[in-house]
Protein backbone atom coordinates (compact mmCIF):
# COMPACT_ATOMS: atom_id res chain seq x y z
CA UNK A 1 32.70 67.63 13.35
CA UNK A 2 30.17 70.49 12.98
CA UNK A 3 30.33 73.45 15.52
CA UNK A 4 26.56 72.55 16.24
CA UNK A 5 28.05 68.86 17.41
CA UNK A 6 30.71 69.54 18.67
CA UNK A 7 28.77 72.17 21.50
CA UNK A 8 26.37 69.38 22.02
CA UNK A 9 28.85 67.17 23.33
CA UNK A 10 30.54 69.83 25.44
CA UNK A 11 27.82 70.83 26.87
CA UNK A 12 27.07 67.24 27.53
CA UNK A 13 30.16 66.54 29.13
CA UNK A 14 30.42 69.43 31.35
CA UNK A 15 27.14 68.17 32.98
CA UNK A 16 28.17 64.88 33.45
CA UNK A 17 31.58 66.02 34.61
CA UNK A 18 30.10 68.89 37.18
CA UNK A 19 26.87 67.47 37.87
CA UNK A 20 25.32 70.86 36.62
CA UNK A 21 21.76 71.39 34.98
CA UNK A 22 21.70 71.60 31.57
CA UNK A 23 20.86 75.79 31.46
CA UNK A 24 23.67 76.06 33.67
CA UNK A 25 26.27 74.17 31.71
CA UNK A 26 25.20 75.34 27.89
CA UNK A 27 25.31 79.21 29.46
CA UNK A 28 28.86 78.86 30.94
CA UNK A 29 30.21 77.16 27.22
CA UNK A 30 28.42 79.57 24.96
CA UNK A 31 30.34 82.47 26.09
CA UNK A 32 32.75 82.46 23.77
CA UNK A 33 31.10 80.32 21.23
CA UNK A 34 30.57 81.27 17.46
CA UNK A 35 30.41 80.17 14.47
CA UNK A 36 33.27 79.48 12.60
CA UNK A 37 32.78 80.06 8.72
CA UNK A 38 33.65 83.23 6.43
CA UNK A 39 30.29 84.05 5.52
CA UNK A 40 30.34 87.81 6.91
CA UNK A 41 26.37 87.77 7.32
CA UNK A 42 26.63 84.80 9.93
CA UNK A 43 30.30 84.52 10.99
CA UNK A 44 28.81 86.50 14.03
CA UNK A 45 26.07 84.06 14.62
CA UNK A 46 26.34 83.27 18.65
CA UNK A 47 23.48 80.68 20.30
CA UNK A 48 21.96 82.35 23.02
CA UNK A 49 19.97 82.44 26.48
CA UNK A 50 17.74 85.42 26.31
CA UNK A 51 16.70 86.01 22.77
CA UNK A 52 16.68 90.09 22.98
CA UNK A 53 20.28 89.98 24.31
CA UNK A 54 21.52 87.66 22.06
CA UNK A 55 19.81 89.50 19.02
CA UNK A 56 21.80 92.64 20.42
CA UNK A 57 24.85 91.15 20.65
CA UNK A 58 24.86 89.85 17.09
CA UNK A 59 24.02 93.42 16.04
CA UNK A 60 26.75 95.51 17.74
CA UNK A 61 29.21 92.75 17.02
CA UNK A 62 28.44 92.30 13.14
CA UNK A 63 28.86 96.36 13.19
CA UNK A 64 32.92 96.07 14.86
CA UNK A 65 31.82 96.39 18.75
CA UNK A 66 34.26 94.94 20.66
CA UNK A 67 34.47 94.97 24.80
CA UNK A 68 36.88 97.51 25.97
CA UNK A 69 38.37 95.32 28.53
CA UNK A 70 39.12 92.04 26.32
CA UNK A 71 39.13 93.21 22.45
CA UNK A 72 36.88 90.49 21.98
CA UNK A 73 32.75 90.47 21.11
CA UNK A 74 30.96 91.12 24.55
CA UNK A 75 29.90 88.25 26.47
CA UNK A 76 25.85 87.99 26.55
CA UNK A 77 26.11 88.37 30.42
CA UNK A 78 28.02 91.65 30.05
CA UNK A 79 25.36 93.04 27.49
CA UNK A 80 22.36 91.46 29.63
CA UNK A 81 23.93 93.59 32.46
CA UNK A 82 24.51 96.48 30.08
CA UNK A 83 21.00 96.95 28.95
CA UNK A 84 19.43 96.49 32.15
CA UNK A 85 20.06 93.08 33.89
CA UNK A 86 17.34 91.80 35.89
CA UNK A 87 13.58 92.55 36.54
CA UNK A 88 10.45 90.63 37.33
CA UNK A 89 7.29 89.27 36.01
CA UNK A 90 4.27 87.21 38.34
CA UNK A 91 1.05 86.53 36.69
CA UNK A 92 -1.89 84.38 37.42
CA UNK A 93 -4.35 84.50 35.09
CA UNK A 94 -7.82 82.07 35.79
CA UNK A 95 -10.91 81.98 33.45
CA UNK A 96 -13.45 80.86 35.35
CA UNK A 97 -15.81 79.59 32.43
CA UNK A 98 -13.55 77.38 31.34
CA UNK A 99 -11.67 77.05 34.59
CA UNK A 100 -8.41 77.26 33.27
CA UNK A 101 -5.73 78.40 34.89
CA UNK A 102 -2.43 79.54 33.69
CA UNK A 103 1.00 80.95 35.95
CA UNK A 104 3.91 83.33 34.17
CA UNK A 105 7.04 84.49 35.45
CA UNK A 106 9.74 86.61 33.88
CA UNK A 107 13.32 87.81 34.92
CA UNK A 108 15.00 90.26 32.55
CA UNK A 109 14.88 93.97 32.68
CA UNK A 110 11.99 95.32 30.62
CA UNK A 111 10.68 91.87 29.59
CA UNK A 112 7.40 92.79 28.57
CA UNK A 113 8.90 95.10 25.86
CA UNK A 114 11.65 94.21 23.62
CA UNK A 115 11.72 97.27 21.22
CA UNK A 116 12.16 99.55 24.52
CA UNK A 117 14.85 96.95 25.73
CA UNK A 118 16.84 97.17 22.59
CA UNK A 119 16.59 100.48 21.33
CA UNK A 120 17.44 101.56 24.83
CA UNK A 121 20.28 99.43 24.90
CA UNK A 122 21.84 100.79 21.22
CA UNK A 123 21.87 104.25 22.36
CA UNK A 124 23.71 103.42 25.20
CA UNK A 125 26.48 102.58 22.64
CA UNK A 126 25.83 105.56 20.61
CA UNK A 127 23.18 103.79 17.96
CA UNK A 128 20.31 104.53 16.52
CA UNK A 129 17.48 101.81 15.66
CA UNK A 130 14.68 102.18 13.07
CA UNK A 131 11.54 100.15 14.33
CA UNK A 132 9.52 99.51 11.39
CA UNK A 133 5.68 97.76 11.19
CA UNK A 134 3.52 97.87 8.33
CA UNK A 135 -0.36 95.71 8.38
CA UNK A 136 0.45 93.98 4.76
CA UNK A 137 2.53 90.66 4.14
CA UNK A 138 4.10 92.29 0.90
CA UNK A 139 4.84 95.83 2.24
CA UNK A 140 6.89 93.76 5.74
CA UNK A 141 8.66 91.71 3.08
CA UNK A 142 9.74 94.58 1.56
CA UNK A 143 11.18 96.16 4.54
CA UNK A 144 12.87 93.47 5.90
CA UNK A 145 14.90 93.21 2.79
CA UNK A 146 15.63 96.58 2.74
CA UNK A 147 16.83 96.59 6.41
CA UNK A 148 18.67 93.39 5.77
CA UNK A 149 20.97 95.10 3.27
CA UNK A 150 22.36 96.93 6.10
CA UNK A 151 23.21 93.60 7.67
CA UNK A 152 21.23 91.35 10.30
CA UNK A 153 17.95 92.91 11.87
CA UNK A 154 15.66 91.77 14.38
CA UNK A 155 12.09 90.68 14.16
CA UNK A 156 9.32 89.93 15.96
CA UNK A 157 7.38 86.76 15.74
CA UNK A 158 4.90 83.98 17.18
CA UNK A 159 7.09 81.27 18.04
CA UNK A 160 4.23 79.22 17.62
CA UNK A 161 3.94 79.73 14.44
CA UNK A 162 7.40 78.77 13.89
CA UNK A 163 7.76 74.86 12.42
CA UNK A 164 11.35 74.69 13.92
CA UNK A 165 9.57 74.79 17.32
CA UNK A 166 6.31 72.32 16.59
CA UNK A 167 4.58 74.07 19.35
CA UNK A 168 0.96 73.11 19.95
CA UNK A 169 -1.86 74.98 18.24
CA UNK A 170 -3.23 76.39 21.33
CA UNK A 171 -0.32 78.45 22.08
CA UNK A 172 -0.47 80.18 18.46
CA UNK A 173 -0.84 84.47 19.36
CA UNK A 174 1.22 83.99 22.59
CA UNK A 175 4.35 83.13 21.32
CA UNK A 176 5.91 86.59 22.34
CA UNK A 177 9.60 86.20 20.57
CA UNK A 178 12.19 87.88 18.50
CA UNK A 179 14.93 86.27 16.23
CA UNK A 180 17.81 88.07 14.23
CA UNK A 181 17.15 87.44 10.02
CA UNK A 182 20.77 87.04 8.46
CA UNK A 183 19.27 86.83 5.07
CA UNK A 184 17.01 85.84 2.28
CA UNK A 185 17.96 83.54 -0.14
CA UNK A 186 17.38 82.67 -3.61
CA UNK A 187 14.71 79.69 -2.84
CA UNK A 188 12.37 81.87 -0.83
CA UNK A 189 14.03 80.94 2.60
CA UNK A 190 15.08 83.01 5.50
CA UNK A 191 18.34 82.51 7.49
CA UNK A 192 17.62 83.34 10.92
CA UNK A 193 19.09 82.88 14.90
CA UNK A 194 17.06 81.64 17.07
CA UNK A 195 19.32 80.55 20.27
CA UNK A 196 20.17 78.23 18.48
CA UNK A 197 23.69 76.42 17.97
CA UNK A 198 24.08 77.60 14.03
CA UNK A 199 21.59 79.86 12.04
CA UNK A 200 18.47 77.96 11.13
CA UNK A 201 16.53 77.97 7.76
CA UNK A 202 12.69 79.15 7.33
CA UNK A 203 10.32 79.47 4.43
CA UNK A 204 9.52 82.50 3.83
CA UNK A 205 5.79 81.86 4.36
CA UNK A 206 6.27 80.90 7.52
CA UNK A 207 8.61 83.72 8.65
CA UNK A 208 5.74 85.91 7.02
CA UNK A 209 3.08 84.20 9.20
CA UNK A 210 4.91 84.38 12.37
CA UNK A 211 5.43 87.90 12.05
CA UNK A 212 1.72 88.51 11.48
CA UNK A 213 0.08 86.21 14.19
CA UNK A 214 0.11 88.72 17.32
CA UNK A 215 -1.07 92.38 16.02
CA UNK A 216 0.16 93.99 18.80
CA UNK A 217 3.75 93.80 16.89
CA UNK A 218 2.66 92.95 13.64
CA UNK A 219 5.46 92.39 11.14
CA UNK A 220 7.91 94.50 13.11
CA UNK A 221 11.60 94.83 12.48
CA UNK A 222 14.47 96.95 14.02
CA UNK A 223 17.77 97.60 11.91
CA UNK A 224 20.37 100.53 12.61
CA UNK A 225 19.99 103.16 10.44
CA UNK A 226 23.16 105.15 12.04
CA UNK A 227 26.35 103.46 12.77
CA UNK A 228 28.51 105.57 15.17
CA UNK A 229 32.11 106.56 13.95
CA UNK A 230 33.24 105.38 17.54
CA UNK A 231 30.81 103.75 19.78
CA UNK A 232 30.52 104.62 23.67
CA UNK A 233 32.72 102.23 24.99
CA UNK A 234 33.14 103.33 28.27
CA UNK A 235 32.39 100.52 30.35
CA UNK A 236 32.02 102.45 33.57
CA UNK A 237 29.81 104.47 32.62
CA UNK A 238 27.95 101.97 30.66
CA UNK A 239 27.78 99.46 33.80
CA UNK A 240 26.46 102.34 35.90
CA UNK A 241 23.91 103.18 33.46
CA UNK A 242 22.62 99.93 33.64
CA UNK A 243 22.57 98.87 37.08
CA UNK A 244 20.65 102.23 37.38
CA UNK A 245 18.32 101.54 35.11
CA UNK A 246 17.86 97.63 36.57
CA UNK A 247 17.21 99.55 39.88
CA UNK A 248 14.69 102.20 38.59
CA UNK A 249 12.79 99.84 36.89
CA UNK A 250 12.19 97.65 39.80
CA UNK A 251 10.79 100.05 41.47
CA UNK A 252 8.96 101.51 38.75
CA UNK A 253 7.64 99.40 36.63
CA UNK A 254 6.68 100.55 32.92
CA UNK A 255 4.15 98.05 32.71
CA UNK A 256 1.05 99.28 31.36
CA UNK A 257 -1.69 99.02 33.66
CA UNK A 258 -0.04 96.14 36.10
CA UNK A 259 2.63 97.65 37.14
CA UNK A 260 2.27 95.76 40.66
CA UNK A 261 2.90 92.72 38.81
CA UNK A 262 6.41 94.00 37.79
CA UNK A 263 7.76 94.59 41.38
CA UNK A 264 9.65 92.33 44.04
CA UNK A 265 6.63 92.93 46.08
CA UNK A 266 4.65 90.86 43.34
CA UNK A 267 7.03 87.72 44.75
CA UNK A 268 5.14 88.43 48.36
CA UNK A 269 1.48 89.00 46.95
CA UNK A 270 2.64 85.35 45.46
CA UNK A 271 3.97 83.77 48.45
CA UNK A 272 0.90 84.67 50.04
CA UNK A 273 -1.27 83.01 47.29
CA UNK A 274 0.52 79.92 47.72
CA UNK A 275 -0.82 78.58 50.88
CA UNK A 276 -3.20 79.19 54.05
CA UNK A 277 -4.85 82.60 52.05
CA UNK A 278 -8.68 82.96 51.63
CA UNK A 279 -7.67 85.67 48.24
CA UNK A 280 -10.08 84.83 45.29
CA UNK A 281 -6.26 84.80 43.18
CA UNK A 282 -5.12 82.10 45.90
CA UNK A 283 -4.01 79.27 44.57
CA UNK A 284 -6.66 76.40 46.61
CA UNK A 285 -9.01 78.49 44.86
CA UNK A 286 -7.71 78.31 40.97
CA UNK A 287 -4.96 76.09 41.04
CA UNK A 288 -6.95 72.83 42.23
CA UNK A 289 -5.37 69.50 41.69
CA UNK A 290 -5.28 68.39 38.11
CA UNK A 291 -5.11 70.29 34.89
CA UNK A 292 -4.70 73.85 36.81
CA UNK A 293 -1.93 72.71 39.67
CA UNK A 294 -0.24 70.79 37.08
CA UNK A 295 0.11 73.75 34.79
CA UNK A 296 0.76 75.48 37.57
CA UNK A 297 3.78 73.80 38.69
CA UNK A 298 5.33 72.57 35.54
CA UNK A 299 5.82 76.24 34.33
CA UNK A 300 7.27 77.64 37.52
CA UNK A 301 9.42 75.44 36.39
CA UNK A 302 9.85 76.42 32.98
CA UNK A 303 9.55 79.58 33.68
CA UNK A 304 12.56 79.85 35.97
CA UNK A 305 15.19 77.46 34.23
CA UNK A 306 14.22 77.03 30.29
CA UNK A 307 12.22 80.00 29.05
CA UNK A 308 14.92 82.46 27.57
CA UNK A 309 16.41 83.16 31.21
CA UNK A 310 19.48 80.68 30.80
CA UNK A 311 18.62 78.85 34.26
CA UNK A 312 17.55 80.87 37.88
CA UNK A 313 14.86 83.00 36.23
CA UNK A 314 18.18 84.97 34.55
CA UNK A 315 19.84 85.60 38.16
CA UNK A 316 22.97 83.33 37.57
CA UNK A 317 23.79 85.03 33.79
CA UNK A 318 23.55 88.67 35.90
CA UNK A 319 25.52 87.56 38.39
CA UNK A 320 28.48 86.75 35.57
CA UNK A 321 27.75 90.45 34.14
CA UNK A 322 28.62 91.45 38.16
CA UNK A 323 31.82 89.42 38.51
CA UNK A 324 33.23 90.53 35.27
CA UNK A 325 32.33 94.09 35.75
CA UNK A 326 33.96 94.13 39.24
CA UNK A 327 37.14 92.32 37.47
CA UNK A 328 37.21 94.94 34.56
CA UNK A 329 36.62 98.58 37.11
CA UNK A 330 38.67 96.54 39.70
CA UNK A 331 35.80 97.35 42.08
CA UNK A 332 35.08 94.56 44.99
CA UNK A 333 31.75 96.11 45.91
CA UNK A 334 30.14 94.20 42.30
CA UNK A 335 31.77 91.22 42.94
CA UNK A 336 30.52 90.96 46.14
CA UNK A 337 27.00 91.82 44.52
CA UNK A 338 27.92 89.09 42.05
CA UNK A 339 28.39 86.61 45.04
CA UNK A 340 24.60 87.40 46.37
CA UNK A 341 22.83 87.27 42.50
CA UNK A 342 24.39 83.86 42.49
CA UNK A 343 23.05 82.80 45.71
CA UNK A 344 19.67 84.42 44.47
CA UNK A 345 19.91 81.98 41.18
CA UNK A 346 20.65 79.15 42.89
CA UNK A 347 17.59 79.68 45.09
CA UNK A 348 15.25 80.21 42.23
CA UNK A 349 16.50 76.75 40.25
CA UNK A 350 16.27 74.96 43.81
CA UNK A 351 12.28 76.61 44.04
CA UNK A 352 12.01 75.42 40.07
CA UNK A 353 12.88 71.91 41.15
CA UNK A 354 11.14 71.81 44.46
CA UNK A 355 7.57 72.69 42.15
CA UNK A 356 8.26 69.53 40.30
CA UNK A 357 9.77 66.59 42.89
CA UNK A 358 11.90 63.42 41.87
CA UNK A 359 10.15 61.58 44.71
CA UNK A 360 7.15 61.68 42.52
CA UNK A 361 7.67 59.87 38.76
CA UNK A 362 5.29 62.09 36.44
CA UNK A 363 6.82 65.15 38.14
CA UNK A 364 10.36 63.57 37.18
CA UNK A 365 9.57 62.91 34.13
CA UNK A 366 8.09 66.22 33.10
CA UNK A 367 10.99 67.86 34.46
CA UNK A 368 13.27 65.53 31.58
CA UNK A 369 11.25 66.51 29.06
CA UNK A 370 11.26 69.85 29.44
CA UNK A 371 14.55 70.25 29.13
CA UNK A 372 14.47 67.45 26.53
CA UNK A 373 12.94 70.21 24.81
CA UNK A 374 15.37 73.11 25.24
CA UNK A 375 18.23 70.77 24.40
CA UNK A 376 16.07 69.75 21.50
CA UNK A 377 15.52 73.62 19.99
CA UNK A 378 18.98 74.70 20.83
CA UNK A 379 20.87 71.79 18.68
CA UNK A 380 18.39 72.56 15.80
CA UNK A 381 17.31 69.09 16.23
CA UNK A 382 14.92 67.42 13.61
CA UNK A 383 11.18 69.39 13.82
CA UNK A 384 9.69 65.57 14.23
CA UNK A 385 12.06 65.28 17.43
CA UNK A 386 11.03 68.51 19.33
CA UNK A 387 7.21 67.74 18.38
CA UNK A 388 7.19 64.10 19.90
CA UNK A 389 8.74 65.91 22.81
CA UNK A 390 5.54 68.44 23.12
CA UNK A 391 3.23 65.40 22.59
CA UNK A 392 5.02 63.27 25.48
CA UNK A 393 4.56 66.36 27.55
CA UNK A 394 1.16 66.23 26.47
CA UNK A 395 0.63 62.79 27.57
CA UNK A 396 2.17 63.09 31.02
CA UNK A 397 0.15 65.95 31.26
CA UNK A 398 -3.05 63.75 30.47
CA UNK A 399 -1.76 60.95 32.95
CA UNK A 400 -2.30 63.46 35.92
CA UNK A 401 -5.36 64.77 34.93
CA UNK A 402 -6.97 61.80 35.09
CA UNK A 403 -5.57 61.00 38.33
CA UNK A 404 -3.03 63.60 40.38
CA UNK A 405 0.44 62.30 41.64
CA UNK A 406 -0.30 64.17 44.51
CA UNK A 407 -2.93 63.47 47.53
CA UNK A 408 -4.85 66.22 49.15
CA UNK A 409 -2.78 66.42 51.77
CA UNK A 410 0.26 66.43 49.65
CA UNK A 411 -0.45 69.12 47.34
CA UNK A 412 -1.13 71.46 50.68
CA UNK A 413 2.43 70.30 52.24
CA UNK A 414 3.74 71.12 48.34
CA UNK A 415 2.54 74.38 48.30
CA UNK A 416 3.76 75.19 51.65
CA UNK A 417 7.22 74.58 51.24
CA UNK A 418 6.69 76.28 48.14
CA UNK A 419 5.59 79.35 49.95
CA UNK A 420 8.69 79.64 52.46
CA UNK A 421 11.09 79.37 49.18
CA UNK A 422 9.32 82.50 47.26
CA UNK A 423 9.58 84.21 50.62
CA UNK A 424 13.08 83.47 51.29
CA UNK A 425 13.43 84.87 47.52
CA UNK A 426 11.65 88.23 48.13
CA UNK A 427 13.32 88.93 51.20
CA UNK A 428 16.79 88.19 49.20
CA UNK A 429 15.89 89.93 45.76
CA UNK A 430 14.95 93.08 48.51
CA UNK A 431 18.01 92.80 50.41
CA UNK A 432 20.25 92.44 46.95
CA UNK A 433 19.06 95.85 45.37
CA UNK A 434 19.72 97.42 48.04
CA UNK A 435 23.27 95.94 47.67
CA UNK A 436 22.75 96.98 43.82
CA UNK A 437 21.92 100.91 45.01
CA UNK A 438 25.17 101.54 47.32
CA UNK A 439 27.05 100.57 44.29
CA UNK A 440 26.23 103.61 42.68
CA UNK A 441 27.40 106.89 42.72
């Protein structure tokens, strides 16, 4: 049985055995997952929640990190800790010509930019990254093979552009993503992680093309040009630094230009959005009943539990970096914190299911299939699989436009209770950092 397999059906039986979601069951297996081959490029190949801190775990690893406090790789929810835990993201964006409306939300410290959130992170540790980006195809082919002969390296792509994902045209120059590249091999393919259980192959053409869809990181890549003789590995320190820098952040964002958007506050300027407000940003006003409230709803959802967070818009994976911390330094105050990030997660999958109800069949059903999806792109299943699971989200999506599951009436009482579960949130995301804060010195 392959490792890829033999995941799948763990992951399938700890669900059925606990009753868990799907996120929540794949992130507590994966720990300690890996490959297990003796290829040195990909032996330290580890499927992943949140692509940055999985692509910087498979760097310090492949380069002899180990975790002070086990001898063993570091888990991904000590590193997401590590380089910064938590943040936030809340975006509503509504063009009027085409009345379309669109809703974001992120979870992960720095989200918005990954070169800050990983270059950041290696110094911590005593590393120094080399971000490269160059305009022509030839010249970024070039420099990801030289950066590759210093071992795996991280680049930037459109997912969209990506076959292994069979994402719909109209997403292509929003796909936002990083993968690490192992190698490339003799028949003009790329060997690359991208969350998923084992390292996935790409042309090489379309590798190139995903790295030059979105200009604003055209053909980047990051590889270590300095390896430390002996990494910072002192985990108190290194825990501090990060909870500091999860705190700081929060309450000043780096955002360019919409910094508003990055702070807990954003969660009330939200709530109040949702229901009973006469803003022009509410959401009677841009997120009527059909295509708008539909997309509206479906990716709170995906949002919170399936887009690179690893379930509870990344609050449950933090909350592991806080109880193993605590069990490491032996200190109760983070594992108390741990207790309340847990809560917090728990909360934010309950609000993720509440957006999409089981009462209501197409709102089931959309729920299934999106994490038909993630289950899909995780296994490395078949490209012809995850696409018919984009065009069956596409048809639901169809079904509702024509007529919404949801009466008048219904959709107000919806985005009501919606409203007093995003305030609940902000009052316990406020009343968590400043938990976070009196654990520091």
């Amino acid at each position: 049985m392959t490792a890829q397999k033999h995941l799948k059906q763990l992951v399938r039986a700890r669900m059925q055995k606990t009753g868990e979601r799907y996120a929540t069951a794949r992130r507590h297996l994966i720990g300690n997952f890996q490959n297990q081959n003796s290829d040195p490029i990909t032996r330290w190949h580890f499927p992943g929640n949140v692509p940055a801190t999985t692509a910087l775990r498979i760097l310090l690893t492949h380069h002899g990190v180990r975790a002070p406090h086990t001898g063993e790789p570091f888990t991904e929810a000590m590193l997401f800790g590590l380089a910064g835990g938590i943040g936030i993201g809340v975006f509503a964006f509504y063009y009027q010509k085409e009345d379309h409306a669109s809703f974001f939300l992120a979870g992960r410290h720095q989200w918005h930019d990954d070169a800050a959130y990983l270059d950041e992170a290696l110094q911590r540790f005593g590393f120094k990254s080399v971000i490269q980006e160059t305009a022509g195809a030839k010249a970024a082919e070039q420099q990801l093979r030289s950066a590759l002969e210093g071992g795996p390296c991280v680049v930037w792509v459109d997912m969209a552009e990506l076959p292994h994902r069979a994402m719909p045209s109209e997403f292509s120059g929003g796909g936002y993503h990083v993968v690490v590249a192992y190698r490339i091999n003799e028949d003009d393919t790329a060997l690359i992680g991208d969350l998923t259980d084992a390292p996935i192959s790409v042309s090489l053409t379309d590798l190139a093309r995903s790295r030059a869809r979105i200009k604003k990181q055209k053909h980047r890549v990051l590889s270590l040009n300095s390896i430390p003789a002996k990494p910072n590995l002192d985990l108190k320190a290194l825990v501090q630094t990060g909870l500091r820098r999860c705190h700081e952040v929060l309450q000043h964002p780096t955002l360019p230009g919409m910094k508003s958007n990055g702070k807990l506050e954003a969660l009330k300027t939200w709530a109040q959005r949702l229901h009973g407000s006469k803003d022009k940003e509410s959401w009677e006003a841009i997120f009527k009943p059909g295509a708008n409230l539909w997309r509206g709803l479906t990716w709170i959802y995906d949002c919170v539990e399936n887009y690179g967070t690893g379930g509870g818009l990344c609050r449950p994976i933090f909350a592991e970096f806080l109880q193993e911390a605590g069990a490491a330094l032996k200190d109760s105050r983070l594992i108390a914190l741990s207790e309340q990030y847990a809560a917090l997660g728990r909360q934010w999958s309950e609000l993720a299911e509440a957006a999409l109800p089981d009462d209501v069949p197409l709102m089931r059903s959309a729920k299934e299939l999106l994490t038909k999806r993630r289950e899909l792109l995780h296994d490395g299943a078949p490209t012809e699989d995850v696409r018919t699971a984009w065009q069956e989200l596409g048809e639901v999506a169809k079904q509702t436009n024509q007529q919404f599951p949801l009466s008048t009436a219904d959709c107000d009482a919806l985005r009501a209770q919606l409203q007093q579960r995003v305030l609940a949130l902000y009052e316990g995301e406020v009343a968590a950092q400043a938990a976070l804060l009196k654990t520091l010195p």
